[in-house]
PDB file of N, CA and C in Angstrom:
ATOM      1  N   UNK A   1     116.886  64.496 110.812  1.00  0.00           N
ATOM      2  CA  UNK A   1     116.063  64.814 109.652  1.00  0.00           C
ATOM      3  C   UNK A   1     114.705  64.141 109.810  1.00  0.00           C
ATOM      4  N   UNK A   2     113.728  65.091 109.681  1.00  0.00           N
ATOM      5  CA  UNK A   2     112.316  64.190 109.776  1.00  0.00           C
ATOM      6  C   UNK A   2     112.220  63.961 108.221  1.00  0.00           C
ATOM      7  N   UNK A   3     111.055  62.895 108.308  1.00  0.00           N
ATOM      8  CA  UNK A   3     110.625  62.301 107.261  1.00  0.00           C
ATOM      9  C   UNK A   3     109.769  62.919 106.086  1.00  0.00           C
ATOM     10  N   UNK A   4     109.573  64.575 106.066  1.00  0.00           N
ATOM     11  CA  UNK A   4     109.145  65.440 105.166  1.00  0.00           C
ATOM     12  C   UNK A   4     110.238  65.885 104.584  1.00  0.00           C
ATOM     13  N   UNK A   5     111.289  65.872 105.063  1.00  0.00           N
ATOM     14  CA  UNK A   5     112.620  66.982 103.805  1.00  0.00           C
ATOM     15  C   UNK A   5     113.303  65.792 102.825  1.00  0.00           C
ATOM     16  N   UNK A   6     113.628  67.220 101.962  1.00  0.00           N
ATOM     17  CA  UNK A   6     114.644  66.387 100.803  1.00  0.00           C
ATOM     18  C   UNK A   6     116.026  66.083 101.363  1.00  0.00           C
ATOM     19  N   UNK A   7     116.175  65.559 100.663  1.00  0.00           N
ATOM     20  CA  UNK A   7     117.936  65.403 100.771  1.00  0.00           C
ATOM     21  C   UNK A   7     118.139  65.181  99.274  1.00  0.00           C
ATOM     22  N   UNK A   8     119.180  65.889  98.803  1.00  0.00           N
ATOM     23  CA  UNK A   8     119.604  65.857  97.470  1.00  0.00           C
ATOM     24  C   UNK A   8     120.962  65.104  97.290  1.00  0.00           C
ATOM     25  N   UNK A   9     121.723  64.330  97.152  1.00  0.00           N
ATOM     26  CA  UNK A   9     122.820  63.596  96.422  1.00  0.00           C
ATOM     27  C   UNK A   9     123.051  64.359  95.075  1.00  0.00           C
ATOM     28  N   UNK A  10     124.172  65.111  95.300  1.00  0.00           N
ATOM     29  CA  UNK A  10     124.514  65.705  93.864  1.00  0.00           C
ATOM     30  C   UNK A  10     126.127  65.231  93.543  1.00  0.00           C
ATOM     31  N   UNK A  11     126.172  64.226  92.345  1.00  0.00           N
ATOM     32  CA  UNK A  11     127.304  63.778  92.060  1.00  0.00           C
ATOM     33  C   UNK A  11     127.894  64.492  90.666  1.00  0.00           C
ATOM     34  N   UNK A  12     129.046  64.572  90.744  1.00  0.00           N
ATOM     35  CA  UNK A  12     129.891  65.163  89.635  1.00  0.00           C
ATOM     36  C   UNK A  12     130.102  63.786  88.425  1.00  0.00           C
ATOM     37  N   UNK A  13     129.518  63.597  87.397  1.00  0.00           N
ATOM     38  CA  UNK A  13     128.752  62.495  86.776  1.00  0.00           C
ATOM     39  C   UNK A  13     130.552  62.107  85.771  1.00  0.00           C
ATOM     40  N   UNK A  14     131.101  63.451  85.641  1.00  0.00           N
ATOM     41  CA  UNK A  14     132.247  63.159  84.859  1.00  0.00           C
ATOM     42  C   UNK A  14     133.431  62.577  85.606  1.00  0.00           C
ATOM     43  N   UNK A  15     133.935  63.379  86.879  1.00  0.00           N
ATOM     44  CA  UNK A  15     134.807  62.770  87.724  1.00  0.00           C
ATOM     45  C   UNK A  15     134.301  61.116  88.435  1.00  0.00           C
ATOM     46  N   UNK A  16     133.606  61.336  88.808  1.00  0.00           N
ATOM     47  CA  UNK A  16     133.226  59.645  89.270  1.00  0.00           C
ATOM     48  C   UNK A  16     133.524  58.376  88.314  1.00  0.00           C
ATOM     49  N   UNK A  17     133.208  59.063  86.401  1.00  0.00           N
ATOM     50  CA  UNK A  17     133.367  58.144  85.511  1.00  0.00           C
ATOM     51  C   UNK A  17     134.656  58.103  85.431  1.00  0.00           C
ATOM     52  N   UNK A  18     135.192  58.960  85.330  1.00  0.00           N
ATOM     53  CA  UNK A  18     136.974  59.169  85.469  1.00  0.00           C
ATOM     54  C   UNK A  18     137.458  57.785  86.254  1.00  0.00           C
ATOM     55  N   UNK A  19     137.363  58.535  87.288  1.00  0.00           N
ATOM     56  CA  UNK A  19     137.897  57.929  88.740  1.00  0.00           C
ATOM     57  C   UNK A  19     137.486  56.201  88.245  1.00  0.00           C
ATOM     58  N   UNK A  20     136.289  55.818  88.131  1.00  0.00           N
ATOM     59  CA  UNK A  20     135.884  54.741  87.742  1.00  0.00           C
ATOM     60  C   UNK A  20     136.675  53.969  87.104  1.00  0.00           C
ATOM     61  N   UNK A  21     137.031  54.356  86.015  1.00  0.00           N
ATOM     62  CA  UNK A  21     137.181  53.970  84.448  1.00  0.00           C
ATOM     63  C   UNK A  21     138.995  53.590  85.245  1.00  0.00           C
ATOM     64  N   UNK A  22     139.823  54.752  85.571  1.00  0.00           N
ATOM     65  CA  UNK A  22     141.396  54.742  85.891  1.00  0.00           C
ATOM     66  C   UNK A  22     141.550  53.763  86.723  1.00  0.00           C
ATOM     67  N   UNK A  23     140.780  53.521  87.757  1.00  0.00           N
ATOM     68  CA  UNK A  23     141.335  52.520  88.920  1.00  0.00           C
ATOM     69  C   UNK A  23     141.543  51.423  88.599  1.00  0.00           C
ATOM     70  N   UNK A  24     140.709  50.936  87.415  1.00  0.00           N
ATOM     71  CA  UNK A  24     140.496  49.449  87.358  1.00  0.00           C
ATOM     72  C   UNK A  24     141.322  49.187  85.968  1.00  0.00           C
ATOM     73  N   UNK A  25     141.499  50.558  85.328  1.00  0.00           N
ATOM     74  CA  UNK A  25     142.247  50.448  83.926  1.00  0.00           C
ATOM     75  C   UNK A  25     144.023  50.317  83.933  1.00  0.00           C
ATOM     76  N   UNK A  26     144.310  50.611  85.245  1.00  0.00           N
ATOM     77  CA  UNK A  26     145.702  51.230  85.654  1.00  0.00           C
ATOM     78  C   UNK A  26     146.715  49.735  85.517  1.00  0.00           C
ATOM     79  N   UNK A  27     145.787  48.529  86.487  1.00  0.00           N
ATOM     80  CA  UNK A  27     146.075  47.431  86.622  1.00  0.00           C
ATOM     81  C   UNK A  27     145.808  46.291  85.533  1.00  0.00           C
ATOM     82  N   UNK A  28     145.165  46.894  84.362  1.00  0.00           N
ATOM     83  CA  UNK A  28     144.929  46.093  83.398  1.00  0.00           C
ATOM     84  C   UNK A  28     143.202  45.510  83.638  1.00  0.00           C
ATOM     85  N   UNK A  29     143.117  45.672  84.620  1.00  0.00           N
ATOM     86  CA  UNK A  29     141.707  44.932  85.287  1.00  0.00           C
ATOM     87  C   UNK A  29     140.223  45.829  84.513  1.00  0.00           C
ATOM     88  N   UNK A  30     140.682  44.907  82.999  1.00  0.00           N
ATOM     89  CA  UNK A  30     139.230  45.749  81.755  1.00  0.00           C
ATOM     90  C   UNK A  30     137.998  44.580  81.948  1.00  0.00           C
ATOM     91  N   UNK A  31     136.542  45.616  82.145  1.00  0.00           N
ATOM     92  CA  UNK A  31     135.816  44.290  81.578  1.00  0.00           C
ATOM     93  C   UNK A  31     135.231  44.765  80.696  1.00  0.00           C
ATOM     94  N   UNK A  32     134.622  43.507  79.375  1.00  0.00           N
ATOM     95  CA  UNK A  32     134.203  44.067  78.040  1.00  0.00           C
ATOM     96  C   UNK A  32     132.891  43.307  77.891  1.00  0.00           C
ATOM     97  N   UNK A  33     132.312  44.136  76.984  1.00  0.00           N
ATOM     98  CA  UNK A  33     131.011  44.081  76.794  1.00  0.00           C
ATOM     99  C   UNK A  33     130.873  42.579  75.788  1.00  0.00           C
ATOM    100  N   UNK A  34     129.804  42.455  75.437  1.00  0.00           N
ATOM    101  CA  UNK A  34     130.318  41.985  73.518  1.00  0.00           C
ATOM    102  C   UNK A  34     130.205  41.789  72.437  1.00  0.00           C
ATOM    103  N   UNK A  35     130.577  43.259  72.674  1.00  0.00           N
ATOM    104  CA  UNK A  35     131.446  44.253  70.972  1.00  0.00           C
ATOM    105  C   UNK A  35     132.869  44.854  71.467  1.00  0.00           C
ATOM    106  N   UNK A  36     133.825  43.861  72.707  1.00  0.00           N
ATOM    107  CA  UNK A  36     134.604  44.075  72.893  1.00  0.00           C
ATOM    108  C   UNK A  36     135.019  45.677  73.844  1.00  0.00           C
ATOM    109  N   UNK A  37     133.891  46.392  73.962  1.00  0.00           N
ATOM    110  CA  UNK A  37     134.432  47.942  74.569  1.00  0.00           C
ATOM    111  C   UNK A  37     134.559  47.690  75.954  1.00  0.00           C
ATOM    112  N   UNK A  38     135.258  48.564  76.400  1.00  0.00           N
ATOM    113  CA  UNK A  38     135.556  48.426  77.895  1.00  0.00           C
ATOM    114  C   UNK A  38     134.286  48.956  78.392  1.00  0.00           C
ATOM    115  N   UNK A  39     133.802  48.314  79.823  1.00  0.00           N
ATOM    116  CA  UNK A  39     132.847  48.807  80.298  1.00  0.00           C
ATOM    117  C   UNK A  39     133.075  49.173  82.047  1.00  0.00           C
ATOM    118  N   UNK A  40     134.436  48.507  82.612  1.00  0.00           N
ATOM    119  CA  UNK A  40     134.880  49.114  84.101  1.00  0.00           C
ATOM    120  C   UNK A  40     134.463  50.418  84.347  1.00  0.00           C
ATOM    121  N   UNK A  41     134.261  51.574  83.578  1.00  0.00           N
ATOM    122  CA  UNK A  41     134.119  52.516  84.004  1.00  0.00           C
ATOM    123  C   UNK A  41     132.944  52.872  84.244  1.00  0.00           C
ATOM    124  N   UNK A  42     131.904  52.006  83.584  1.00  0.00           N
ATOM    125  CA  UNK A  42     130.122  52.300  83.718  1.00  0.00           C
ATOM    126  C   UNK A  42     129.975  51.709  85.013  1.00  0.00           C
ATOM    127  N   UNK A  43     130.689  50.391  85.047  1.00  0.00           N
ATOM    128  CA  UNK A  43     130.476  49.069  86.169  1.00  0.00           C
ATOM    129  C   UNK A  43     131.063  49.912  87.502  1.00  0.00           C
ATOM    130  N   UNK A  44     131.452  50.688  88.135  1.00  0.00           N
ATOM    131  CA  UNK A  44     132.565  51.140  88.543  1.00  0.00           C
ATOM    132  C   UNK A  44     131.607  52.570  89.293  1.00  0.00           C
ATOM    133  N   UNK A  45     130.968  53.415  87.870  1.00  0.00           N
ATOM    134  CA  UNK A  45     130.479  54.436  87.812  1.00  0.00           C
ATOM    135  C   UNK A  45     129.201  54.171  88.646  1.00  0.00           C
ATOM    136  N   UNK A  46     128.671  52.890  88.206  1.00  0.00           N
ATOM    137  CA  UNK A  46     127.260  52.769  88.716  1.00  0.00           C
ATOM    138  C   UNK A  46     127.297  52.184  90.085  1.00  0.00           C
ATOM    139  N   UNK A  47     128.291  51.218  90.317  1.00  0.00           N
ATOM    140  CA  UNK A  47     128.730  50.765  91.736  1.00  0.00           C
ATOM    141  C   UNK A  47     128.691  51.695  92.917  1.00  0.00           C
ATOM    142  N   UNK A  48     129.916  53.097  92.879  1.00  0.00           N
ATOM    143  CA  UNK A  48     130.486  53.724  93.784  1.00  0.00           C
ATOM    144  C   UNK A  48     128.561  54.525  93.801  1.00  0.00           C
ATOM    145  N   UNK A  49     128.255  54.926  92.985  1.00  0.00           N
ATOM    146  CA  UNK A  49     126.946  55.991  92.692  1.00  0.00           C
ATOM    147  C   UNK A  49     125.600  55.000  93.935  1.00  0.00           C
ATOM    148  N   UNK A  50     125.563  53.748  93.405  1.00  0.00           N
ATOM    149  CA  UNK A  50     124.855  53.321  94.379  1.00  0.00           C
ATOM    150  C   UNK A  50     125.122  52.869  95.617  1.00  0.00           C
ATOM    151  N   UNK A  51     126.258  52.979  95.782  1.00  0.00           N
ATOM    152  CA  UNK A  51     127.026  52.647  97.332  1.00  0.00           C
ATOM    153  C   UNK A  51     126.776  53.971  98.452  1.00  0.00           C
ATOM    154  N   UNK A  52     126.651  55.338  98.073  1.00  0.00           N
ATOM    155  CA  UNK A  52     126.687  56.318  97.881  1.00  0.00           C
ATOM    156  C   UNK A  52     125.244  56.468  98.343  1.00  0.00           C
ATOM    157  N   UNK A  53     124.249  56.091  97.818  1.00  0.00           N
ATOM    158  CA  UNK A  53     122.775  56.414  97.491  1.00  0.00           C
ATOM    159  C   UNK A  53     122.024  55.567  99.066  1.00  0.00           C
ATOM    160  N   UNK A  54     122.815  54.199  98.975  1.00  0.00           N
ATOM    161  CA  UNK A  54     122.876  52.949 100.284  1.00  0.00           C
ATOM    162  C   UNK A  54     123.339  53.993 101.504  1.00  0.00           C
ATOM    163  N   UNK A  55     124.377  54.922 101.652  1.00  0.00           N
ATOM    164  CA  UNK A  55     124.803  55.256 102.900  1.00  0.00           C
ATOM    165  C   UNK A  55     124.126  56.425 103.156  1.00  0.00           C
ATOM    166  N   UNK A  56     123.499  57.909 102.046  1.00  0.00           N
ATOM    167  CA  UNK A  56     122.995  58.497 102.189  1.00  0.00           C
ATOM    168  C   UNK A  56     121.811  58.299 102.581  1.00  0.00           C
ATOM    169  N   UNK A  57     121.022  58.057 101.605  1.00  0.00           N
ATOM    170  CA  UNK A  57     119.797  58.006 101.512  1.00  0.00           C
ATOM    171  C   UNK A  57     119.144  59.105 101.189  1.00  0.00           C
ATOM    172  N   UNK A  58     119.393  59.367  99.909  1.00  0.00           N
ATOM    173  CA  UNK A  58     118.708  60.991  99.513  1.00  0.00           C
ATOM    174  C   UNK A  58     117.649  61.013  98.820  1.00  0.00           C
ATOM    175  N   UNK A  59     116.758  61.537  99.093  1.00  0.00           N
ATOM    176  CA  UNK A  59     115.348  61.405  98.150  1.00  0.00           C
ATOM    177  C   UNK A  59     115.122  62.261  96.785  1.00  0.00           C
ATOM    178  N   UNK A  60     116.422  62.783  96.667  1.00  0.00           N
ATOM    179  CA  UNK A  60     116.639  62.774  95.369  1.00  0.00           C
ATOM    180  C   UNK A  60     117.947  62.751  94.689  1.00  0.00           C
ATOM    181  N   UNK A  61     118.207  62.581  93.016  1.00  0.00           N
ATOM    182  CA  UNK A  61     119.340  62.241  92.764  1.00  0.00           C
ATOM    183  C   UNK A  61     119.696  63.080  91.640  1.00  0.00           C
ATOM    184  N   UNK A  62     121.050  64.021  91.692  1.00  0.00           N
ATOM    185  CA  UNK A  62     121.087  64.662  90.136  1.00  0.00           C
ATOM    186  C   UNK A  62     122.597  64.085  90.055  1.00  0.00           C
ATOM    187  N   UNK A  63     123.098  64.277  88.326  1.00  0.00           N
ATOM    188  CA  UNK A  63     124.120  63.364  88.487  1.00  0.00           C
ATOM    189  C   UNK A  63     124.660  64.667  86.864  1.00  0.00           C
ATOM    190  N   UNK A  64     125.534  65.421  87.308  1.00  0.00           N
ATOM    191  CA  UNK A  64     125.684  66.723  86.487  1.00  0.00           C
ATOM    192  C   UNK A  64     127.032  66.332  86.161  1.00  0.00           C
ATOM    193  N   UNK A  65     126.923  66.829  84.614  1.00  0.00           N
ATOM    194  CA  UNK A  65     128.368  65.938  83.155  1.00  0.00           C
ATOM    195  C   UNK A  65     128.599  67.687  82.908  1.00  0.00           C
ATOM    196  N   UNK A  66     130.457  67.255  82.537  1.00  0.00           N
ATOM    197  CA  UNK A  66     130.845  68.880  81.593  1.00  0.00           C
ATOM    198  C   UNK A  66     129.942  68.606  80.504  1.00  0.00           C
ATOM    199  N   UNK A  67     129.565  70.229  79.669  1.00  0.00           N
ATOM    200  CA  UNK A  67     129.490  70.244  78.916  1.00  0.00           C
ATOM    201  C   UNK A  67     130.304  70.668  77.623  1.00  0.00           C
ATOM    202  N   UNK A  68     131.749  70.015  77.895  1.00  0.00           N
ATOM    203  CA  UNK A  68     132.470  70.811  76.562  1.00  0.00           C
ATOM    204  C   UNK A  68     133.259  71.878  76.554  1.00  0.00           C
ATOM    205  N   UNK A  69     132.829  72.646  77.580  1.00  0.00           N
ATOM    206  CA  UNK A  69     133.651  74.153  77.508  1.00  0.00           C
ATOM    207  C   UNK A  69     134.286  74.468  78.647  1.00  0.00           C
ATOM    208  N   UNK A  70     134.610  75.400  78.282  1.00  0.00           N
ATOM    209  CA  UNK A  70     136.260  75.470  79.612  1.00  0.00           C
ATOM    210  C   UNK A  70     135.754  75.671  81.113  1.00  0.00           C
ATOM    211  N   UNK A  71     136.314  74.879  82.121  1.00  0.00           N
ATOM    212  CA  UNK A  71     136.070  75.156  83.237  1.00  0.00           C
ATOM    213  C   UNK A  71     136.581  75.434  84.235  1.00  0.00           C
ATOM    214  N   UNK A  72     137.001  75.440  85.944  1.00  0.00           N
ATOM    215  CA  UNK A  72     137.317  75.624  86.433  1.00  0.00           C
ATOM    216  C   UNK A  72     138.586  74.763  86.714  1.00  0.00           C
ATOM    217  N   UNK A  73     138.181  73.397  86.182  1.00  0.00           N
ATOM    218  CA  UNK A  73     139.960  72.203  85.932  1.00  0.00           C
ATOM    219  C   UNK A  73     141.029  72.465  84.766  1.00  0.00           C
ATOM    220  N   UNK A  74     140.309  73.472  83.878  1.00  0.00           N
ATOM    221  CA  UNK A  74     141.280  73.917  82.519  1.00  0.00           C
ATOM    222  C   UNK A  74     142.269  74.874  83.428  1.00  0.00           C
ATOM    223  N   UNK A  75     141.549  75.320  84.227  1.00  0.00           N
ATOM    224  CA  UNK A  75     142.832  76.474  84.718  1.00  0.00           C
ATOM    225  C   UNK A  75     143.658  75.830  86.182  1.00  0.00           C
ATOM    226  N   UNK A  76     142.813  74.985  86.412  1.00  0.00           N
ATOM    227  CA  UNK A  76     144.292  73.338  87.274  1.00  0.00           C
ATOM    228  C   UNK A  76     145.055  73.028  86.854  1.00  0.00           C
ATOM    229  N   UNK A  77     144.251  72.609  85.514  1.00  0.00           N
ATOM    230  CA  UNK A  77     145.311  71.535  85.150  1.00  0.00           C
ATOM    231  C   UNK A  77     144.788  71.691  83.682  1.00  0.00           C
ATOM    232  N   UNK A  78     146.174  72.564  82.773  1.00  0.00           N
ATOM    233  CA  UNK A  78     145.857  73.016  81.179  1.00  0.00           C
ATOM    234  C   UNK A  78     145.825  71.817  80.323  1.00  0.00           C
ATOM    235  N   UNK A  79     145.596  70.926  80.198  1.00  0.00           N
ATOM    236  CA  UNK A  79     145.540  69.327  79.930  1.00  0.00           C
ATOM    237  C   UNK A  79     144.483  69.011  79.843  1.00  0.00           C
ATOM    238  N   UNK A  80     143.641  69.594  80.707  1.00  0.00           N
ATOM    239  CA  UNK A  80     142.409  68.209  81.271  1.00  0.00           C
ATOM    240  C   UNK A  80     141.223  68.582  79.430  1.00  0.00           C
ATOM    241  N   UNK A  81     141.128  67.443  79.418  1.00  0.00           N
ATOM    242  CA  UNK A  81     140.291  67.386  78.141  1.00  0.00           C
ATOM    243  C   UNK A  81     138.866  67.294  78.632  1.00  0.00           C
ATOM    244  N   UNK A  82     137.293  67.780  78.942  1.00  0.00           N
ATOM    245  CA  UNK A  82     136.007  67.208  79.158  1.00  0.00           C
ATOM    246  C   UNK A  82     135.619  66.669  77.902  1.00  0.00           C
ATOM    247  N   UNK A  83     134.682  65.831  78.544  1.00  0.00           N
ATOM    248  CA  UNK A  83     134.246  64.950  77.275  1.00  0.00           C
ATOM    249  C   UNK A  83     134.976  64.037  76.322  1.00  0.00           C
ATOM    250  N   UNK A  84     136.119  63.547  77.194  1.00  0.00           N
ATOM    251  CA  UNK A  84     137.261  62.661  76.583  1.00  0.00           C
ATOM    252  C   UNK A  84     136.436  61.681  75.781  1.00  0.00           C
ATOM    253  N   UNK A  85     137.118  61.163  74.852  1.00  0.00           N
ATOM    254  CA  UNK A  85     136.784  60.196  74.120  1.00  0.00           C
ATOM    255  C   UNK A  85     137.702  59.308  74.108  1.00  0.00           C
ATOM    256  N   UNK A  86     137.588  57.479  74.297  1.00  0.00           N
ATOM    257  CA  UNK A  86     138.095  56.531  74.874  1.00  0.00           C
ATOM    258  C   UNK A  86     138.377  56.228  73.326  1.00  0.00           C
ATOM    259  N   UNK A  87     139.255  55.481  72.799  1.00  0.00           N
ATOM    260  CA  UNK A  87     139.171  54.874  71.231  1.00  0.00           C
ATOM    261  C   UNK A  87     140.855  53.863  71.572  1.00  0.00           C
ATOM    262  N   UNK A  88     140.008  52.703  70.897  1.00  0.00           N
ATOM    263  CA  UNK A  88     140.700  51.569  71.545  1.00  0.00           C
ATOM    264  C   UNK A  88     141.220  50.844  69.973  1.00  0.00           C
TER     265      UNK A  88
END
């Protein structure tokens, strides 16, 4: 790659928070803010995202969330909720 092209990093902004949030939640391993909310999954989210950014190196970054409505994982898996809401 010469030093005129893009490179784009396009991350799936909901699965990464997922993934984030479960690994560290599974084992009990919460960290909290303080007002008490869990925050592993931001800490987690923003970690793997810039680890990611370190090995690529993309000169640009989009980072694309469900919006709400049915998608291609509703018909995976009839369960999957987007836009979960955490309530502790």
């Amino acid at each position: 790659m010469t030093n005129n092209q893009s490179k784009l990093l396009l991350v799936d902004g909901m699965a990464l928070l997922f993934r984030a949030f479960y690994a560290t939640s599974v084992s009990g391993q919460f960290m909290y803010n303080d007002e008490g909310i869990p925050t592993n999954g931001v800490n987690g989210f923003l970690r793997h995202m810039f680890t990611a950014v370190n090995h690529f190196k993309p000169t640009h970054l989009a980072v694309c969330w469900d919006m709400g409505s049915k998608t291609f994982r509703n018909e995976m898996y009839e369960d999957y909720i987007p836009n979960f809401r955490w309530e502790y």
